[in-house]
N, C-alpha and C. Protein backbone atom coordinates (compact mmCIF):
# COMPACT_ATOMS: atom_id res chain seq x y z
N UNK A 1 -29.09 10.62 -142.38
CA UNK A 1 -28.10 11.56 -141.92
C UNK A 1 -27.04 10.81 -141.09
N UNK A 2 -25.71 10.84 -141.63
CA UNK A 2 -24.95 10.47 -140.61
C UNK A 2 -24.42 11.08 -139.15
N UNK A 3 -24.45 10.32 -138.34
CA UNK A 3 -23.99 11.08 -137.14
C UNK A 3 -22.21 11.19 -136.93
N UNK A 4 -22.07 12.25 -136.14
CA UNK A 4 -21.00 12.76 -136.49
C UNK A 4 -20.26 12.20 -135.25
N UNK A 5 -18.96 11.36 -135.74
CA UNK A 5 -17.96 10.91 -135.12
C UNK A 5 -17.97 11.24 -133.55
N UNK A 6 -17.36 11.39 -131.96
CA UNK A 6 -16.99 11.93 -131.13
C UNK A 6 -15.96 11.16 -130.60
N UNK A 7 -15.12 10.97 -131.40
CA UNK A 7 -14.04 10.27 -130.59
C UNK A 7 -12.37 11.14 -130.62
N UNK A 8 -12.05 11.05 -129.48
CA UNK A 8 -10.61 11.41 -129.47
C UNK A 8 -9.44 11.28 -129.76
N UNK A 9 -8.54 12.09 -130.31
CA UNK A 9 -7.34 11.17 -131.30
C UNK A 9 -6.48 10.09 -130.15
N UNK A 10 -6.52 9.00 -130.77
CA UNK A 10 -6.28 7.63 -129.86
C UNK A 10 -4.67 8.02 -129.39
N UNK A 11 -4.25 8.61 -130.03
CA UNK A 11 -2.55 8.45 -129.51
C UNK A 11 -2.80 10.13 -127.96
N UNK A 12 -3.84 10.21 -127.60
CA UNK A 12 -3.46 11.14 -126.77
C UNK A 12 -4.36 10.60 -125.29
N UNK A 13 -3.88 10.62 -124.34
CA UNK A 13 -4.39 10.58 -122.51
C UNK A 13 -4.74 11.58 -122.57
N UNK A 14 -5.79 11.62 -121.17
CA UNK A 14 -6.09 12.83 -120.46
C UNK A 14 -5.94 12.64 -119.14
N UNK A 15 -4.42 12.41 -118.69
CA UNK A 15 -4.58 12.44 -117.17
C UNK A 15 -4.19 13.77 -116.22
N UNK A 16 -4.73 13.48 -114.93
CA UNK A 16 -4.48 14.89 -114.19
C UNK A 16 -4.27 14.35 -112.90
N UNK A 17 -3.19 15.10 -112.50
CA UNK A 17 -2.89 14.77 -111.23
C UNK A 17 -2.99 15.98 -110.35
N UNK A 18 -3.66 15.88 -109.15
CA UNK A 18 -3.72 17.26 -108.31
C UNK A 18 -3.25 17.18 -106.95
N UNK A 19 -2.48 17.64 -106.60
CA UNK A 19 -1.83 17.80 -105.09
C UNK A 19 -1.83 18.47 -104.12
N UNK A 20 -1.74 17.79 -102.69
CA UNK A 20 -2.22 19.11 -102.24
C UNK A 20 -1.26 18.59 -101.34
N UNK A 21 0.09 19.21 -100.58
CA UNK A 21 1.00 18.79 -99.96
C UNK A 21 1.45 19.71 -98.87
N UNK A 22 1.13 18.93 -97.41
CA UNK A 22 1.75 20.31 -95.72
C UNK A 22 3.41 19.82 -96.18
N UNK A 23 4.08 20.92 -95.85
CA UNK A 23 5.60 20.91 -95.89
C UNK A 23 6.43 21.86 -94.89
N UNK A 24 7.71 21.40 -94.71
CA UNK A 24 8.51 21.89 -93.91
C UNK A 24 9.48 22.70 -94.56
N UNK A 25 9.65 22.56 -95.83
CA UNK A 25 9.99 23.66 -96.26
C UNK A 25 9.95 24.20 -97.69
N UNK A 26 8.98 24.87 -97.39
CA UNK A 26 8.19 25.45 -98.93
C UNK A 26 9.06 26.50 -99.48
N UNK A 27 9.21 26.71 -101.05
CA UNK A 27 9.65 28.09 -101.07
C UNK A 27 9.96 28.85 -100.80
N UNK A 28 11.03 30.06 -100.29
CA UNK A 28 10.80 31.33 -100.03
C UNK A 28 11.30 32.41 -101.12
N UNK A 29 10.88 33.60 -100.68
CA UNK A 29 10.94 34.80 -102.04
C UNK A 29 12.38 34.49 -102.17
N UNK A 30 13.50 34.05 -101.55
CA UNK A 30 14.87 34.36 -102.34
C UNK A 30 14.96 33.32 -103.05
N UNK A 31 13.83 31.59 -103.29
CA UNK A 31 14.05 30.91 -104.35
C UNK A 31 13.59 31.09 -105.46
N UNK A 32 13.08 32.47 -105.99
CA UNK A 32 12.48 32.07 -107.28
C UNK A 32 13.48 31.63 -108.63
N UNK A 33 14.77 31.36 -108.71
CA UNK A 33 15.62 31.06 -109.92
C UNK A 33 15.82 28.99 -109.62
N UNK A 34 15.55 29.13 -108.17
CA UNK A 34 15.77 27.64 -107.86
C UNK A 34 14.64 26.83 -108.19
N UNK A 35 13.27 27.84 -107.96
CA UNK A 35 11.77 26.83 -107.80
C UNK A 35 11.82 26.62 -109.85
N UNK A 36 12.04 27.73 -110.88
CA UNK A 36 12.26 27.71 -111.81
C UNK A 36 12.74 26.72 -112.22
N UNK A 37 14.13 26.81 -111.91
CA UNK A 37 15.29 25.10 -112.89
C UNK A 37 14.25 23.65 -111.81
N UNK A 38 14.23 24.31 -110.75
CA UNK A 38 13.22 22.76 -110.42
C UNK A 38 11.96 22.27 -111.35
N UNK A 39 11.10 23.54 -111.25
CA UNK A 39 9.80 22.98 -112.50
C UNK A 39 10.57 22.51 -113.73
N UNK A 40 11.32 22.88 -114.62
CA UNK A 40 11.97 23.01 -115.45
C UNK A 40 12.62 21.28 -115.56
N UNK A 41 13.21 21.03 -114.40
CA UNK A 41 14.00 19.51 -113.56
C UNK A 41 12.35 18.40 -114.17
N UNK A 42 11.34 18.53 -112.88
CA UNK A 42 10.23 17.97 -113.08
C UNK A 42 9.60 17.65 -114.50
N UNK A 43 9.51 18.77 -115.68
CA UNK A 43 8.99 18.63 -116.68
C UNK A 43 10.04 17.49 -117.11
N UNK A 44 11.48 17.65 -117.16
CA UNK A 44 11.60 16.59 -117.97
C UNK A 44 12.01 15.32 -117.77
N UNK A 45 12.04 15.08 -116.43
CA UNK A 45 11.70 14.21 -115.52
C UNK A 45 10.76 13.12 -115.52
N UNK A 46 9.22 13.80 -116.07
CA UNK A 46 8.17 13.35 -116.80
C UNK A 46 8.27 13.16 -118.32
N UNK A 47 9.33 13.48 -118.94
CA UNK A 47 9.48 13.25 -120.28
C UNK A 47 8.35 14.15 -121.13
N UNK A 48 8.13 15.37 -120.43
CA UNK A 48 7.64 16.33 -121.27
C UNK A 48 8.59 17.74 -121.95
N UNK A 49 8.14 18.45 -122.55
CA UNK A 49 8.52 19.38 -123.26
C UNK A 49 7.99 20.96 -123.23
N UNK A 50 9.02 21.68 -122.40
CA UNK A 50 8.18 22.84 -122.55
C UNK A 50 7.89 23.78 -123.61
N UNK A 51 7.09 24.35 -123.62
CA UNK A 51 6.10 25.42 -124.72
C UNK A 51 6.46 26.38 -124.67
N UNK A 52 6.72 26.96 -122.74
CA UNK A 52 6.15 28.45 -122.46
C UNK A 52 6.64 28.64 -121.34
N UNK A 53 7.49 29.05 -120.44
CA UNK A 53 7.74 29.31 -118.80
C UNK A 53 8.64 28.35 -118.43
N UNK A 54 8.57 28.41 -117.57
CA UNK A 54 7.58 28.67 -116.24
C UNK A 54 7.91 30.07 -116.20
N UNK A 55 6.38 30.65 -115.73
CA UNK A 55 5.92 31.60 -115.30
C UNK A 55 6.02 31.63 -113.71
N UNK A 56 6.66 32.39 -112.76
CA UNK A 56 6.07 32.43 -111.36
C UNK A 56 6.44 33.96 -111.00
N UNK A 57 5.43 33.73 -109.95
CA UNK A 57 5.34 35.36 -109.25
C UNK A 57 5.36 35.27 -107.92
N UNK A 58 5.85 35.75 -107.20
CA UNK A 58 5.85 35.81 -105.82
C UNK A 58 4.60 36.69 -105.48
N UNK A 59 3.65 36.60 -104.46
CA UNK A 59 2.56 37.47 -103.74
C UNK A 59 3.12 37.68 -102.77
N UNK A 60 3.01 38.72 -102.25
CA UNK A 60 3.08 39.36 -100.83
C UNK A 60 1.87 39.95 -100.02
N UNK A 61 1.03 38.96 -100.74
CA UNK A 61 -0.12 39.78 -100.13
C UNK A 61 -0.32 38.87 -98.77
N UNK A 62 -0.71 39.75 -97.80
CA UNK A 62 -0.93 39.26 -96.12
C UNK A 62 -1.83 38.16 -96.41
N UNK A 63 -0.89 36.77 -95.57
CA UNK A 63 -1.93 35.72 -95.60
C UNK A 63 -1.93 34.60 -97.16
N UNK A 64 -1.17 35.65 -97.51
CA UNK A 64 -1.21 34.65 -99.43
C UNK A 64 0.46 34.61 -99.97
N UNK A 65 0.88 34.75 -99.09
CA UNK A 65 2.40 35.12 -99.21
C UNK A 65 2.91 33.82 -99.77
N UNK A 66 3.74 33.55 -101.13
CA UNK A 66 4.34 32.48 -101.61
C UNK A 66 4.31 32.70 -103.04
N UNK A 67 4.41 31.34 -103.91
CA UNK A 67 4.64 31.62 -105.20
C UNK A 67 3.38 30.74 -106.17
N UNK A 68 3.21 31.13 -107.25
CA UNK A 68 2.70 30.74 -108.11
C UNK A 68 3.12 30.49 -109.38
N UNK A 69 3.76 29.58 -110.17
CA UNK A 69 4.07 29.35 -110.96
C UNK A 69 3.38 28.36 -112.08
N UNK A 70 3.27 28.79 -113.67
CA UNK A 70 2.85 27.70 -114.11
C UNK A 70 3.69 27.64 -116.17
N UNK A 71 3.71 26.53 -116.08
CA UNK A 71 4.46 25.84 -117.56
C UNK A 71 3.75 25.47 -118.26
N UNK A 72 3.40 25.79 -119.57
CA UNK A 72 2.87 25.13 -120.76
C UNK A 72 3.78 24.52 -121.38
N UNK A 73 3.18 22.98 -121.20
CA UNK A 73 3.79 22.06 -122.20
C UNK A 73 3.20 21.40 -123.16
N UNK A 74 4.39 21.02 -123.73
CA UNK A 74 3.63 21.07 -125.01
C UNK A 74 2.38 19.67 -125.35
N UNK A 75 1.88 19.30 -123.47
CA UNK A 75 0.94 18.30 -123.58
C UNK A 75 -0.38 18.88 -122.80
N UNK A 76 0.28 19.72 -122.45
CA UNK A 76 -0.78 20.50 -121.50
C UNK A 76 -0.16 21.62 -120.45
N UNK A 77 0.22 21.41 -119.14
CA UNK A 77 0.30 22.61 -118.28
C UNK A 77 0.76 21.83 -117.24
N UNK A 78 1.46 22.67 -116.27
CA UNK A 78 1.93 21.84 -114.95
C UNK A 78 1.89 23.61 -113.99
N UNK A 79 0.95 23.51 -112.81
CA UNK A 79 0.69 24.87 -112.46
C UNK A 79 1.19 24.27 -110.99
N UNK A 80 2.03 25.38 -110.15
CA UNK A 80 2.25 25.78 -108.72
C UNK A 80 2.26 26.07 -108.17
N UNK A 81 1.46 26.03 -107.06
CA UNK A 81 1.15 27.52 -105.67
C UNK A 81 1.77 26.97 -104.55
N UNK A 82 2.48 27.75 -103.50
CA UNK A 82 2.95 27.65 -102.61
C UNK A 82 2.25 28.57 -101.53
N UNK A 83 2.41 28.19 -100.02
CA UNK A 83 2.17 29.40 -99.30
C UNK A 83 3.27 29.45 -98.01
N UNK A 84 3.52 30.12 -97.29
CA UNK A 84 4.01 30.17 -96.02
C UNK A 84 3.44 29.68 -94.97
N UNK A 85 2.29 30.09 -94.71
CA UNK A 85 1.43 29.84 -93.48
C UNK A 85 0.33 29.74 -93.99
N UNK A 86 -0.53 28.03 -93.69
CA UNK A 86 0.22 27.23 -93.60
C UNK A 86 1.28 27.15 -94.24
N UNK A 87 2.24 26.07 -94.44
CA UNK A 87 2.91 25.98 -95.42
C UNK A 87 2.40 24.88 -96.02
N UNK A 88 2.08 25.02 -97.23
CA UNK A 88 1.56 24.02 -98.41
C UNK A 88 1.62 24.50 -99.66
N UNK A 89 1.77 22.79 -100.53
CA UNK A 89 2.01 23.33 -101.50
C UNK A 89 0.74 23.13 -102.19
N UNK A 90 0.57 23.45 -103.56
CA UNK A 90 -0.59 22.65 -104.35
C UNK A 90 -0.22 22.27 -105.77
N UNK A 91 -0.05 21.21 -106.50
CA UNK A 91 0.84 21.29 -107.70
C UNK A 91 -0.88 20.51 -108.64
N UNK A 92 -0.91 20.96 -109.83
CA UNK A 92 -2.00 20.08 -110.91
C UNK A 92 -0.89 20.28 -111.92
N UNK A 93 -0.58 18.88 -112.41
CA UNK A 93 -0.04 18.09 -113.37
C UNK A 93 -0.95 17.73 -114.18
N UNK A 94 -1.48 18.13 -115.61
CA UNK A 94 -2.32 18.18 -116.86
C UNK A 94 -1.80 17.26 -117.85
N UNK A 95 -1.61 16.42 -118.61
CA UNK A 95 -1.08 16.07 -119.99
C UNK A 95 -2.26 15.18 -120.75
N UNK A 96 -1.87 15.22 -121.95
CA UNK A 96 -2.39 14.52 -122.95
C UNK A 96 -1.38 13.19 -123.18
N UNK A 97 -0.34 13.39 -122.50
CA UNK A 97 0.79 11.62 -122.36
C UNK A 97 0.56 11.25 -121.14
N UNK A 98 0.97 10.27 -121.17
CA UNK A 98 1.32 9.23 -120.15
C UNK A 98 2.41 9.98 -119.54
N UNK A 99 2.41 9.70 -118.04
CA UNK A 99 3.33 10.03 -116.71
C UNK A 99 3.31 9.41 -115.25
N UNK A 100 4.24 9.07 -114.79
CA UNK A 100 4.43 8.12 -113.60
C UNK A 100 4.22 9.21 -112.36
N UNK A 101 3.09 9.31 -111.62
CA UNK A 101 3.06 10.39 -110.87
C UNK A 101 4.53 10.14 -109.59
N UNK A 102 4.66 8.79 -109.56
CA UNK A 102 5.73 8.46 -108.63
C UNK A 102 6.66 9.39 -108.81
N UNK A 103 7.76 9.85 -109.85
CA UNK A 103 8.08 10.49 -110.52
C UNK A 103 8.16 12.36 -109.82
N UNK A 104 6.68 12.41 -109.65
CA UNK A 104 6.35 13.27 -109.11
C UNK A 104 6.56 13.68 -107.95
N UNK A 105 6.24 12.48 -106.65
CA UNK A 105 5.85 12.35 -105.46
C UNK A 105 7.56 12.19 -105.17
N UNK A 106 8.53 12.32 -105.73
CA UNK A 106 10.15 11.96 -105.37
C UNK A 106 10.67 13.26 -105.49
N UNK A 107 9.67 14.45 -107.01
CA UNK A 107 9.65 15.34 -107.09
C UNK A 107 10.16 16.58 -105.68
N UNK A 108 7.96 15.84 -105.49
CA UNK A 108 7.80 17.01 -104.03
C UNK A 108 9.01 16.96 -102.79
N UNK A 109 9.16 16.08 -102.73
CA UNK A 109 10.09 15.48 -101.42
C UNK A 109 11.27 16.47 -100.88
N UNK A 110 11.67 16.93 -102.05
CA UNK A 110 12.66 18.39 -101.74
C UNK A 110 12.15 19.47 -100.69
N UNK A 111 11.02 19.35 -100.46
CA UNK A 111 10.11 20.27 -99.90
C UNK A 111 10.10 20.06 -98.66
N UNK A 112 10.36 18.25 -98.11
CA UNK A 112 10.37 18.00 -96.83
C UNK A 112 8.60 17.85 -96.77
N UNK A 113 8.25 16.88 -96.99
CA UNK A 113 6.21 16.15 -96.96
C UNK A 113 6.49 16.11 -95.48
N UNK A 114 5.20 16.58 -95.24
CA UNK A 114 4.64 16.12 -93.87
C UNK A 114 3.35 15.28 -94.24
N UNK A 115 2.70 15.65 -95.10
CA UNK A 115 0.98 14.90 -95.54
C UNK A 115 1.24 15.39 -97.03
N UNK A 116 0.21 14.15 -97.93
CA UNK A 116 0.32 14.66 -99.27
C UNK A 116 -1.18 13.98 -99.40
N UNK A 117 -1.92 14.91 -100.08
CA UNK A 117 -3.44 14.56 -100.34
C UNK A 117 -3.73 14.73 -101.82
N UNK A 118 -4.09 13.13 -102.62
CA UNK A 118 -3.54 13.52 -104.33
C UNK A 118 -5.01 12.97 -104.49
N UNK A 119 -5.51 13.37 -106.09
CA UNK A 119 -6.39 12.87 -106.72
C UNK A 119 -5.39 12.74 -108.22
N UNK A 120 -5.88 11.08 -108.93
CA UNK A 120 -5.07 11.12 -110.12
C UNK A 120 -6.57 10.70 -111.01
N UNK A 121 -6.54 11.69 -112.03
CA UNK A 121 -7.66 11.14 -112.52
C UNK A 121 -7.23 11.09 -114.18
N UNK A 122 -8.45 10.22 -114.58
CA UNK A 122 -8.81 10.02 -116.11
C UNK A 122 -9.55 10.77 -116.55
N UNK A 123 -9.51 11.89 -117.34
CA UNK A 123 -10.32 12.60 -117.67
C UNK A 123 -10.24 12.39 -119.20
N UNK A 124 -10.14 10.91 -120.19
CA UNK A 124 -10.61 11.42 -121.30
C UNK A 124 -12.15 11.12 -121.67
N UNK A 125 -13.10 10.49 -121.09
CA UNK A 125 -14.20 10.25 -120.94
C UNK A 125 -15.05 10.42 -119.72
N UNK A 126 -15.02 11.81 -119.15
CA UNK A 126 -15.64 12.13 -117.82
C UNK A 126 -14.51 12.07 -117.21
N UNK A 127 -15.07 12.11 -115.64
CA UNK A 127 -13.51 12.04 -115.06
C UNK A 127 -13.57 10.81 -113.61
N UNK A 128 -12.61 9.77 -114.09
CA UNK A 128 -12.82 8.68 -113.74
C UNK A 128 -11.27 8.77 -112.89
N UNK A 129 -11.88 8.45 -111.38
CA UNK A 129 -10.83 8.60 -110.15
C UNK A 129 -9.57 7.12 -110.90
N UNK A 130 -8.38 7.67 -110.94
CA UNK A 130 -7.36 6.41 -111.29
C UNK A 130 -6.72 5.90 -109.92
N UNK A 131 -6.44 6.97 -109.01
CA UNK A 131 -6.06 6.59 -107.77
C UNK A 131 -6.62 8.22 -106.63
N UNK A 132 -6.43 7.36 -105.27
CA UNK A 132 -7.11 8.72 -104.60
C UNK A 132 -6.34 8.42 -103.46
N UNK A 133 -5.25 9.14 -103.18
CA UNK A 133 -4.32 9.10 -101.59
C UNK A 133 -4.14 7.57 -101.54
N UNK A 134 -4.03 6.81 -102.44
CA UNK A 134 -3.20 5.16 -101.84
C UNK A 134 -1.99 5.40 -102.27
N UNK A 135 -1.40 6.27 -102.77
CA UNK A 135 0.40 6.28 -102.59
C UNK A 135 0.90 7.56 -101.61
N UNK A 136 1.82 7.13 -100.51
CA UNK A 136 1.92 7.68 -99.70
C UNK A 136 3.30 7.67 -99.17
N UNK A 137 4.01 8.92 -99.46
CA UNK A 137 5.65 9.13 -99.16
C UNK A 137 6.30 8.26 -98.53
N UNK A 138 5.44 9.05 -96.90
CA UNK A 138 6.18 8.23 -95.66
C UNK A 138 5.93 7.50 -95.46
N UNK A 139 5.17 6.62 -96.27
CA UNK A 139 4.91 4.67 -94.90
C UNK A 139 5.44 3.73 -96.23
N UNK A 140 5.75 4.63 -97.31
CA UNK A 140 6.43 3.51 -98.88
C UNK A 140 5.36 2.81 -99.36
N UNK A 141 4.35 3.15 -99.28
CA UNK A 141 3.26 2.41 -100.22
C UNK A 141 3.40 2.09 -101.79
N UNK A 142 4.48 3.20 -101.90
CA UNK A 142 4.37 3.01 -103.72
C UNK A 142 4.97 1.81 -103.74
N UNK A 143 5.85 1.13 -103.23
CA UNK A 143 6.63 -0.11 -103.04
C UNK A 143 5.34 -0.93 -103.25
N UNK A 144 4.36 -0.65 -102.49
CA UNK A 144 3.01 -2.21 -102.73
C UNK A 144 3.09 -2.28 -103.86
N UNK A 145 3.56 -4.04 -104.34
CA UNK A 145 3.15 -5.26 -105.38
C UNK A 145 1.99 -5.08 -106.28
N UNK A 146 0.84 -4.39 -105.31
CA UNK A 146 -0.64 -5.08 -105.34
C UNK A 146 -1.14 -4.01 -106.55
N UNK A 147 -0.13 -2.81 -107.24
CA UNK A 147 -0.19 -2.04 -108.22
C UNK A 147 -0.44 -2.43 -109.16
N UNK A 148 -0.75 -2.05 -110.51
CA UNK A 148 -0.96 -2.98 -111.42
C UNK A 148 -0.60 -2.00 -112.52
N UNK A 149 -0.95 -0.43 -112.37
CA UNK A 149 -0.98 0.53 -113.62
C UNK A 149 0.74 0.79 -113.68
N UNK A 150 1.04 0.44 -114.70
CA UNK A 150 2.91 0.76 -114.46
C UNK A 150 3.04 1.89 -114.82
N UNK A 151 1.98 2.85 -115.73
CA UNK A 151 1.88 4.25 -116.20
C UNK A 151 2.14 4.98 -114.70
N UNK A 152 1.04 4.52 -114.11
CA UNK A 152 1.03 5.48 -112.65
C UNK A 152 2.44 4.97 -111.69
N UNK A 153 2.89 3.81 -111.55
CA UNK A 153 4.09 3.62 -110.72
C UNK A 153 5.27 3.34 -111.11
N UNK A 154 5.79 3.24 -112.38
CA UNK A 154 7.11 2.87 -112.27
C UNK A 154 7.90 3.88 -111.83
């Protein structure tokens, strides 16, 4: 009996990037047409393609007050929550391509970073940490030499 193949089509990644970012100035309900063309900015920024949205909704619920937005692309998904108080953001960046999270982190910056707490992982064989909080806005770490993945920094 032959055993049956398990391999993944080679031309596709599985990386994920997840964020978790304090800010000075997050969203408010009169940006939802601005936070829009921004996701919109970001996707192709990353050299992706959207599918579907962005979708966002403002909550008003006490304590959860902010936005949620999310884009299907056509590699995967790029989802957004915001809040007021605290103010933070949380962004997961999904694809099946390659993407420079740097890219990303120049992204958030509109927001005004106070702290940014990231996990970038490999998820096409389990999920294997690629980087964990060593790139860091304010002290210019992405500048360190000592990089090596040009996917993750150029």
């Amino acid at each position: 009996m032959q055993e049956k193949e398990n391999k993944m089509n080679p031309r596709l990644v599985h990386k994920h990037l997840l964020v978790r970012a304090e800010v000075n100035s997050p969203p408010l309900f009169k940006d939802r047409e601005r936070l829009e063309n921004e996701i919109k900015s970001l996707i192709k920024n990353i050299d992706m393609n959207i599918l579907s949205g962005p979708h966002t909704k403002w909550s008003d619920v006490e304590g959860n007050e902010g936005y949620s937005s999310v884009a299907i692309i056509d590699t995967s998904s790029i989802t957004f929550h915001s809040w007021l108080q605290p103010s933070v953001i949380q962004l997961d960046v999904y694809s099946c391509k390659n993407f420079k999270i740097k890219t990303i982190f120049n992204w958030l910056a509109q927001f005004d970073l106070e702290q940014v707490d990231y996990k970038y992982i490999d998820r096409e064989h389990g999920f294997k940490t690629l980087d964990n909080n060593e790139l860091s806005w304010w002290d210019n770490k992405q500048y360190n030499t000592k990089w090596t993945d040009e996917v993750v920094y150029d």
